[in-house]
Protein backbone atom coordinates (compact mmCIF):
# COMPACT_ATOMS: atom_id res chain seq x y z
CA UNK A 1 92.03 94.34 75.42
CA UNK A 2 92.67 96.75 72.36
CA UNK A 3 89.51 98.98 72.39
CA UNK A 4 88.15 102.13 70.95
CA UNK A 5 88.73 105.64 72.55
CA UNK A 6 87.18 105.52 75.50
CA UNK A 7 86.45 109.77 76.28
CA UNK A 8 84.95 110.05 80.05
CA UNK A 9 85.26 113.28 82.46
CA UNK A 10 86.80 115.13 85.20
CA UNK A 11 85.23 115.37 88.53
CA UNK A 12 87.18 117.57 90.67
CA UNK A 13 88.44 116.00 93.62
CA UNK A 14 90.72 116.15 95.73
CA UNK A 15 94.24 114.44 95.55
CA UNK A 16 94.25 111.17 97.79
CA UNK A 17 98.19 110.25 97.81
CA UNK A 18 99.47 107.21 99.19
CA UNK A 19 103.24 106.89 98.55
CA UNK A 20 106.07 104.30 100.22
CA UNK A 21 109.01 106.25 100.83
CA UNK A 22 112.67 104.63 99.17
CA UNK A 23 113.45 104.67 102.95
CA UNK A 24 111.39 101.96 103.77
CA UNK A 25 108.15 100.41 102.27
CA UNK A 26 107.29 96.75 101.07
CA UNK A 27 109.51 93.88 102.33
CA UNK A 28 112.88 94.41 103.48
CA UNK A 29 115.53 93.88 100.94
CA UNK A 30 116.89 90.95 101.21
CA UNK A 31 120.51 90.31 102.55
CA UNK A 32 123.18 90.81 100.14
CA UNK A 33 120.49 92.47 97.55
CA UNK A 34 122.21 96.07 98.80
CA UNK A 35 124.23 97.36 96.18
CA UNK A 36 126.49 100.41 95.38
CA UNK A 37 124.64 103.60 93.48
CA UNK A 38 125.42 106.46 91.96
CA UNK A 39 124.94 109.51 93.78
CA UNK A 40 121.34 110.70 93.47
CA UNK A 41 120.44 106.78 93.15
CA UNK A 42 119.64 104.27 96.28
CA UNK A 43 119.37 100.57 95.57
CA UNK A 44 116.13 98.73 96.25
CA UNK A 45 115.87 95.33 95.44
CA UNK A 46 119.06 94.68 93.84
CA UNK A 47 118.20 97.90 91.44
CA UNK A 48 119.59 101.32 91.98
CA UNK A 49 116.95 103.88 91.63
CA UNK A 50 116.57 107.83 91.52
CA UNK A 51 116.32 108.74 95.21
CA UNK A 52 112.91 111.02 94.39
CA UNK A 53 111.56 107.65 92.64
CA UNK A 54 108.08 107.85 95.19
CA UNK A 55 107.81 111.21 95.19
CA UNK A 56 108.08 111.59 91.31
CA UNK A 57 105.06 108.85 91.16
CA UNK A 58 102.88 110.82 93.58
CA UNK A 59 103.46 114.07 91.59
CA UNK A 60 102.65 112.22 87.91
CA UNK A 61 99.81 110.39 89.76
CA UNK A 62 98.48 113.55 91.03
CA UNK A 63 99.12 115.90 87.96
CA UNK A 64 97.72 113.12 85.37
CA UNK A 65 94.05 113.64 87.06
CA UNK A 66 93.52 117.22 85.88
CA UNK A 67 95.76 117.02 82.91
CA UNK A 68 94.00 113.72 80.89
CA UNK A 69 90.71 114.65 83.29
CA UNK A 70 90.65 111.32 85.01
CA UNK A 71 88.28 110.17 87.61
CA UNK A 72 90.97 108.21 89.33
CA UNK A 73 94.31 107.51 88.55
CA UNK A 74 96.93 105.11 90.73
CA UNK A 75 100.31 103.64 90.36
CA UNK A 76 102.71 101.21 91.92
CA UNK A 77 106.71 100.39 91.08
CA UNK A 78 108.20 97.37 92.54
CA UNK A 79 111.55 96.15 92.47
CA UNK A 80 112.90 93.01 92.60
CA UNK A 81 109.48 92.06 94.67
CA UNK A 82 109.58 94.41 96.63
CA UNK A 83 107.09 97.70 96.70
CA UNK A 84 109.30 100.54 96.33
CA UNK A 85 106.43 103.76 95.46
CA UNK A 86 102.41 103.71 95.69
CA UNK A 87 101.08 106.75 94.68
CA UNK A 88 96.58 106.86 94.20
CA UNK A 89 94.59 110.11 93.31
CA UNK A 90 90.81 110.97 92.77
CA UNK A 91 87.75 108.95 93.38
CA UNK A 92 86.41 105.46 92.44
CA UNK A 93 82.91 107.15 93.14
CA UNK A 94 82.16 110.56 94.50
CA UNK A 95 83.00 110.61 97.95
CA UNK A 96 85.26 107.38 97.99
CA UNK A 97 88.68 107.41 97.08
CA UNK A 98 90.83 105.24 95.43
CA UNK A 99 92.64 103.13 97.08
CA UNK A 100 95.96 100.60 95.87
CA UNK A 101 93.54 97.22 97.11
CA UNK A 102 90.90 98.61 94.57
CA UNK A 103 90.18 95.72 92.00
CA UNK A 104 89.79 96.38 88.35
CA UNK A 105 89.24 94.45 85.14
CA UNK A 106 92.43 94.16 83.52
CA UNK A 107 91.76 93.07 79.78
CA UNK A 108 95.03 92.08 78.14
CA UNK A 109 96.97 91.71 81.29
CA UNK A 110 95.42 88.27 81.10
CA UNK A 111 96.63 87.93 77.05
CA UNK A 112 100.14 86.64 78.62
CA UNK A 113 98.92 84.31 81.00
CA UNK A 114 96.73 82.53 77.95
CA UNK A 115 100.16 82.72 75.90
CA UNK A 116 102.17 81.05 78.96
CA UNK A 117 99.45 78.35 79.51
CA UNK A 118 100.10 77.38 76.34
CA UNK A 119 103.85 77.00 76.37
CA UNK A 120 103.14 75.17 79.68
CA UNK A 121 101.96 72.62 77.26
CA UNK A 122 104.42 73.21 74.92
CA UNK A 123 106.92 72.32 77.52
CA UNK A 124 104.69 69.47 78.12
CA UNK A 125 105.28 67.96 74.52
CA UNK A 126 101.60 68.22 74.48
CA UNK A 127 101.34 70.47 71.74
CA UNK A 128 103.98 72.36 69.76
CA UNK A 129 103.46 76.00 68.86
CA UNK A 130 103.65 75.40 65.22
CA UNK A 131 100.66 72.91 65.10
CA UNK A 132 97.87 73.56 62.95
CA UNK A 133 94.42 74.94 64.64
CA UNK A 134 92.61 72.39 62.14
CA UNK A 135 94.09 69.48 64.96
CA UNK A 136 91.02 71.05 67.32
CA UNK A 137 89.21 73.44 65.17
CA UNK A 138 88.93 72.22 61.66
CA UNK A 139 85.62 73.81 61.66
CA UNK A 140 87.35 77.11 61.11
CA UNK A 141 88.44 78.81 57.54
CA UNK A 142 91.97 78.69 56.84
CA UNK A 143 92.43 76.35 60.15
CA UNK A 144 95.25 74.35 57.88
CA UNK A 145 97.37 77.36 57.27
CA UNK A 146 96.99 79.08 60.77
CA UNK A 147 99.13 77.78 64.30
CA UNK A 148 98.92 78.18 67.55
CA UNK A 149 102.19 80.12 66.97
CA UNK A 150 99.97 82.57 65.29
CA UNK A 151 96.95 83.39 67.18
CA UNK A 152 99.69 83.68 70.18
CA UNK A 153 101.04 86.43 68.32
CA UNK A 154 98.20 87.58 66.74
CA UNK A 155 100.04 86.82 62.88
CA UNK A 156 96.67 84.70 61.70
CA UNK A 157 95.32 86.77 59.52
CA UNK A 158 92.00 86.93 61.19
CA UNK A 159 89.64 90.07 61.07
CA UNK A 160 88.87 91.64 64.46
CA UNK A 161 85.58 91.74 65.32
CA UNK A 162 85.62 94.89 67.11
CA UNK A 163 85.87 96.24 63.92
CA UNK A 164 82.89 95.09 62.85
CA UNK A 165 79.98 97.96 62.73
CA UNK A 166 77.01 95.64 63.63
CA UNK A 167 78.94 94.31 66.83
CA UNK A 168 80.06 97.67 67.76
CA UNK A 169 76.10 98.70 67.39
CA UNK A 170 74.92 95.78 68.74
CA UNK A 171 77.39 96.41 71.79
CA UNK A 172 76.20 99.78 72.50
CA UNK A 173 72.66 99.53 72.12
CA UNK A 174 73.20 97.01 74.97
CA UNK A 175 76.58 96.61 77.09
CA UNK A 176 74.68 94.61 79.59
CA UNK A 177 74.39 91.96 76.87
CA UNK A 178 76.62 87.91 77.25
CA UNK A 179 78.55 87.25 74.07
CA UNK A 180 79.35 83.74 73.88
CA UNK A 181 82.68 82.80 72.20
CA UNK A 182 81.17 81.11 69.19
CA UNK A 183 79.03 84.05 68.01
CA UNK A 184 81.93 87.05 68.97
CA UNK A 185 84.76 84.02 66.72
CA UNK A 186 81.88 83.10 63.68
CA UNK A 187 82.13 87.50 63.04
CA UNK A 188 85.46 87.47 62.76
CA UNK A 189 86.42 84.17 61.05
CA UNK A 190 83.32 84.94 58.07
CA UNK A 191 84.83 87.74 57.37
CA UNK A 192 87.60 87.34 54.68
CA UNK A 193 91.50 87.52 56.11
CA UNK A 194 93.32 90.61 56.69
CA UNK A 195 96.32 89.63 55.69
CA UNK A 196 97.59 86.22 54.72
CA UNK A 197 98.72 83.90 58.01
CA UNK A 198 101.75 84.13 59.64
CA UNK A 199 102.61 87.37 57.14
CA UNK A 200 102.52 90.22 59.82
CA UNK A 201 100.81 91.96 62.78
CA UNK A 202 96.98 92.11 62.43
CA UNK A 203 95.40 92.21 66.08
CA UNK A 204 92.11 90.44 66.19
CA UNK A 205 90.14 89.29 69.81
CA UNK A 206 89.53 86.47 67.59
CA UNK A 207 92.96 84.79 68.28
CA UNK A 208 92.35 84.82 71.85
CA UNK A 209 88.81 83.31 71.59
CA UNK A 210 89.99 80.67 69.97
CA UNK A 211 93.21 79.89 71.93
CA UNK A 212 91.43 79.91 74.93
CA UNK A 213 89.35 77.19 73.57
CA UNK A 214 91.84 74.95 72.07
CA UNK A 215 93.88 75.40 75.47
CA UNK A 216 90.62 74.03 77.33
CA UNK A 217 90.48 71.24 74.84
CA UNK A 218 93.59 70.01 75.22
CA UNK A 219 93.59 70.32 79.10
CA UNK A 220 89.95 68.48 79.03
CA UNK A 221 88.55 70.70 81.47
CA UNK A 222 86.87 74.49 81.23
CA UNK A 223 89.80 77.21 80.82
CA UNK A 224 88.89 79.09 83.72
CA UNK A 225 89.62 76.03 86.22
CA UNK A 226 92.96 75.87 84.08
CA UNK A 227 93.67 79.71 85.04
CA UNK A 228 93.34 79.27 88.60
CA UNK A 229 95.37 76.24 89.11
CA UNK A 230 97.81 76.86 86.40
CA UNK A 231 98.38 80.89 86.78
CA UNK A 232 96.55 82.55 89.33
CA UNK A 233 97.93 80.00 92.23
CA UNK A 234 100.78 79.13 91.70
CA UNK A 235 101.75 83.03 91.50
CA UNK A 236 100.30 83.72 94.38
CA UNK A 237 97.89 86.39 92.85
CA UNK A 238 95.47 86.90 95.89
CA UNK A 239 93.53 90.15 94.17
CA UNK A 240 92.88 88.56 91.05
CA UNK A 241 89.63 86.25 89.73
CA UNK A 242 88.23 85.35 86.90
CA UNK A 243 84.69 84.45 86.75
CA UNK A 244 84.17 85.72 83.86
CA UNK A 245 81.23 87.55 84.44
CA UNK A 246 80.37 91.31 85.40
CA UNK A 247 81.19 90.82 88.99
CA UNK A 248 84.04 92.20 90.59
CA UNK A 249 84.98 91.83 94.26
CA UNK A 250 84.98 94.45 96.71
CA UNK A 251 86.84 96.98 96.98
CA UNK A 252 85.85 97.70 93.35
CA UNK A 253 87.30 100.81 91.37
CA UNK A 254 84.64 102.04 89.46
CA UNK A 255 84.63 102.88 85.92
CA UNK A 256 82.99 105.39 83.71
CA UNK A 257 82.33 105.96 80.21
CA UNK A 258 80.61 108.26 77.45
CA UNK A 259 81.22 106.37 74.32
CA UNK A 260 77.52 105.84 73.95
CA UNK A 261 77.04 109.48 74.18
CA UNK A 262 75.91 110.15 77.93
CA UNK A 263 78.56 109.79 80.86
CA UNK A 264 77.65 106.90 82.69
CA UNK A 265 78.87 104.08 85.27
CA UNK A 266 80.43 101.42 83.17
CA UNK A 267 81.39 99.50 86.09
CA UNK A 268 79.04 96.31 85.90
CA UNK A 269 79.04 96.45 81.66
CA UNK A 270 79.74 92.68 80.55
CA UNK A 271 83.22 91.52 79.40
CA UNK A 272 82.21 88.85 77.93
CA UNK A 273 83.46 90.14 74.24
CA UNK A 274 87.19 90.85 75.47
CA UNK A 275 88.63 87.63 75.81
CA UNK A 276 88.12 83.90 75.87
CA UNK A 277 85.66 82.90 79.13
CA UNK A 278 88.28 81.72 81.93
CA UNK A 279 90.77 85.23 80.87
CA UNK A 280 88.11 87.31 81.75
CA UNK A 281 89.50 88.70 84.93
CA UNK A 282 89.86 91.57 87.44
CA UNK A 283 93.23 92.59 89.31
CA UNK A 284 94.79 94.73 91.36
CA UNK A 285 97.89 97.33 90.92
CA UNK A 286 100.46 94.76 92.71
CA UNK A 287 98.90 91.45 91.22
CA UNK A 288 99.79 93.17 87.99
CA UNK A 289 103.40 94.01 89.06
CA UNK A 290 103.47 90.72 90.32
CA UNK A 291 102.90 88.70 87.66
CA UNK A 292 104.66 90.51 84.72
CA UNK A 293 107.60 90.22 87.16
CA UNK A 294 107.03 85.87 86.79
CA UNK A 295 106.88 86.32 83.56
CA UNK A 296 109.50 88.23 82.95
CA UNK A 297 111.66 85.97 84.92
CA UNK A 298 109.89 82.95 83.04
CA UNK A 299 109.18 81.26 86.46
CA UNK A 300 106.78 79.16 85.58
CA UNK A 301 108.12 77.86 81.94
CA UNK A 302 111.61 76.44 80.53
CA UNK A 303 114.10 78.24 79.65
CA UNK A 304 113.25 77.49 75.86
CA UNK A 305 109.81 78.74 76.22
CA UNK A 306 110.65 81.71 78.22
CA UNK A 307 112.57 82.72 75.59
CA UNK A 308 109.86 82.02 72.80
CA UNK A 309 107.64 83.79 74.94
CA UNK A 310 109.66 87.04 74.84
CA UNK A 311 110.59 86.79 71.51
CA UNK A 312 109.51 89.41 68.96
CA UNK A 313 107.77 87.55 66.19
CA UNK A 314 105.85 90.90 64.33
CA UNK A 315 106.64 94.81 63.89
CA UNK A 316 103.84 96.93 65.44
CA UNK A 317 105.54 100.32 65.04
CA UNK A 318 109.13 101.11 64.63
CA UNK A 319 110.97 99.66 67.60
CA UNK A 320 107.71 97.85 69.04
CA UNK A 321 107.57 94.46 68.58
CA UNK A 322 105.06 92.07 69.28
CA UNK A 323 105.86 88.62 71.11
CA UNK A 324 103.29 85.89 72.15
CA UNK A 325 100.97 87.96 73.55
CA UNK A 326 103.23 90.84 74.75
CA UNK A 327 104.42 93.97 73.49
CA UNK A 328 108.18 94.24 73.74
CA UNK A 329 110.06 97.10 73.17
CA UNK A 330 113.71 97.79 74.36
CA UNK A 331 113.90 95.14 77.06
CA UNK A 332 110.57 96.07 78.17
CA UNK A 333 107.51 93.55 78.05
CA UNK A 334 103.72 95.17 78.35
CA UNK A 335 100.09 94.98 78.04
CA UNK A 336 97.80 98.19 77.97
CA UNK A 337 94.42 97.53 78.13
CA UNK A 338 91.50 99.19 77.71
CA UNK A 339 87.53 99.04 78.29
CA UNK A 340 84.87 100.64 79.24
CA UNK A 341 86.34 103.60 80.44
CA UNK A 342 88.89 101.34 82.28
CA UNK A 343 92.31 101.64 81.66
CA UNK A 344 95.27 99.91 82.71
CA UNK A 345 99.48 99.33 81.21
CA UNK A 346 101.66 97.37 83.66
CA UNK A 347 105.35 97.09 82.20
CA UNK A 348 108.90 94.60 83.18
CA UNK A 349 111.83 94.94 82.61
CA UNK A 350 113.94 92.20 83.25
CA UNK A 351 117.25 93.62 83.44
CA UNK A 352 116.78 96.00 86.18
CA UNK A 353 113.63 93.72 87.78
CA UNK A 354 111.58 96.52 87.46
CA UNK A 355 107.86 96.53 87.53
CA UNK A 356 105.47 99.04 87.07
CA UNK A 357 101.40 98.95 87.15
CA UNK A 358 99.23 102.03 86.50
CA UNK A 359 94.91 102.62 86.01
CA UNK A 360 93.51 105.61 85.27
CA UNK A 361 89.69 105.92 85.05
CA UNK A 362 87.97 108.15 82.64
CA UNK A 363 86.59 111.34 83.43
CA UNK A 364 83.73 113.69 81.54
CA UNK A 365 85.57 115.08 78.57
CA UNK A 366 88.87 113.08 78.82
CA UNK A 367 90.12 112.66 74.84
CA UNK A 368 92.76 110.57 75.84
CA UNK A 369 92.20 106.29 75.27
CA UNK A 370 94.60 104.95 77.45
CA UNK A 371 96.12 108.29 80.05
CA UNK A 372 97.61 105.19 82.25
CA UNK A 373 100.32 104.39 79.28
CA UNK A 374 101.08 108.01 79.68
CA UNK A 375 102.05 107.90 83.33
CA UNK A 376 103.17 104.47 83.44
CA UNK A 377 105.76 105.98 80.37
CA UNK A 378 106.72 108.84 82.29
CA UNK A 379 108.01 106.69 85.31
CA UNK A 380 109.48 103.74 83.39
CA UNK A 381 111.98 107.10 81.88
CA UNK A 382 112.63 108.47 85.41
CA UNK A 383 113.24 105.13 86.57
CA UNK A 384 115.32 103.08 83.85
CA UNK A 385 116.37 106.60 81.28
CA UNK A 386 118.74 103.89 79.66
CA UNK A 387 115.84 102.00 78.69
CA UNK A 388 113.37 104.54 77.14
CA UNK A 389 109.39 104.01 76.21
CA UNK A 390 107.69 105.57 73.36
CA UNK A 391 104.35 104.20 73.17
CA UNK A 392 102.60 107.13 71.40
């Protein structure tokens, strides 16, 4: 989810670390995955890495708590499925600390899955991605000149309605509230375009709304049931739901927030804006891994749609691209969410089959929106230097 600074606080706590040594954490490495590394480097996975790889992750963990005054802050790198460095510091509340198994919502994590439920159907020859939305939506202005290819890339041209002052007032004045899809898509879509379709980058929740729907429509049953059979299964991702609601299942990593001018417990505010009911999830650190690992690999799509999937189809920034419904940026694919004083980036990259997931939750006085791109950035350096992030 793209959302507004987010500026919690510190409590000062002390460091909780949990770290799996390059000598032997996660599942064996398979036979014949062994390779030969540089000196300084030890392979893991199939993937040489720096030999201080766990302990740099417990020190950036640990520092990034005082330094973006977080409440918590965690990270995990895997390689080639396998769990190479855990590193967790600071509190979910005061007195409990944060643990790896901690669940979390995780916003756009869940943007990808949406895009790869649709090239599921591509694949299908149930749709194609340059259909118009007007086959399900006609209801909608501009429905003719807008595709699925563009809401998956967020190229339609709609306005975000995040942006819009009496949501974000309406929001505050009560974060408790249930936003049904309709309402949250009729404030964006009355509003004129942004930019004309298919013409550029122009993020909008909108897209998401309404390609959740359409992908319920054409499945004839309720997106959510489509999620779980479809995604959440068949990658085996055992710490994630999606109900859609504010629930999230024990052990729960709480959140905290000041955006309404008081520090408070955002834990249990309602998602229901963020994303299309049925993407609405929570996660945990390895699910996160896990999955942008399958989709980096394409496992569950043909090669053709794999490749559509990672292609870059818009400029965000100089050398950030985005693809349907992932950032890419030198060989790198990525989501950052953030909400609610939640924050979250998990990050692939394919040639080195490389994962890494980091959270961060906000603490009184934190200025920063999203301090888990920071770490997450930090490692993906360490780890792949060849490959560098710049997400600032």
């Amino acid at each position: 989810m793209r959302r507004r600074s987010v500026k919690p606080a510190p409590l000062l706590v002390p460091l909780v670390l949990g770290a799996c040594l390059l000598s032997g954490c996660g599942t064996p490495t398979a036979e014949g995955d062994e390779r030969d590394c540089p000196s300084g480097q030890v392979s893991r996975g199939g993937t040489c890495l720096p030999e201080d790889a766990a302990a740099f992750a417990r020190r950036q963990v640990g520092e990034s708590l005082a330094k973006y005054k977080l409440t918590a802050s965690m990270a995990e790198v895997w390689t080639g499925g396998e769990r190479v460095a855990a590193a967790t510091a600071g509190e979910s509340m005061t007195g409990v600390p944060a643990t790896p198994d901690m669940r979390f919502r995780n916003g756009a994590v869940a943007i990808p899955y949406l895009t790869t439920l649709l090239l599921k159907l591509v694949d299908e020859g149930r749709v194609s991605l340059d259909d118009s939305v007007s086959r399900w939506r006609p209801d909608l202005p501009h429905a003719d000149a807008i595709t699925l290819r563009m809401l998956a890339s967020t190229t339609s041209g709609y306005a975000d309605y995040v942006r819009d002052p009496k949501f974000i007032a309406a929001l505050y004045e009560n974060p408790f509230r249930r936003w049904t899809p309709e309402a949250l898509i009729r404030i964006s879509v009355d509003k004129p375009l942004v930019r004309a379709p298919g013409s550029g980058f122009a993020y909008s929740h909108a897209n998401w709304q309404i390609l959740g729907d359409i992908i319920g429509k054409v499945r004839g049953r309720p997106l959510a049931e489509v999620m779980r059979e479809e995604i959440i299964e068949p990658l085996g991702l055992t710490g994630t739901s999606n109900p859609s609601t504010a629930e999230i299942p024990a052990p729960v990593l709480h959140a905290f927030d000041n955006e309404r001018k008081v520090f408070e417990d955002s834990t249990y505010w309602d998602p229901s804006w963020t994303l299309a009911p049925g993407a609405v999830m929570t996660s945990t650190l390895a699910d996160m891994a896990k999955s942008f690992a399958s989709i980096g690999e394409g496992r569950l799509l043909s090669p053709e749609s794999h490749r559509a999937q990672l292609a870059p189809v818009s400029t965000i920034a100089p050398g950030t691209s985005y693809a349907l419904g992932l950032v890419v940026q030198d060989g790198w694919i990525l989501q950052n969410p953030s909400f609610a004083g939640y924050a979250a980036t998990v990050a692939y990259l394919p040639s080195k089959k490389l994962a890494i997931a980091t959270v961060a939750t906000q603490g009184r006085g934190s200025t920063v929106q999203n301090a888990s791109t920071d770490v997450l950035v930090a490692l993906a350096n360490h780890l792949a230097p060849d490959h560098p992030l710049k997400l600032r």
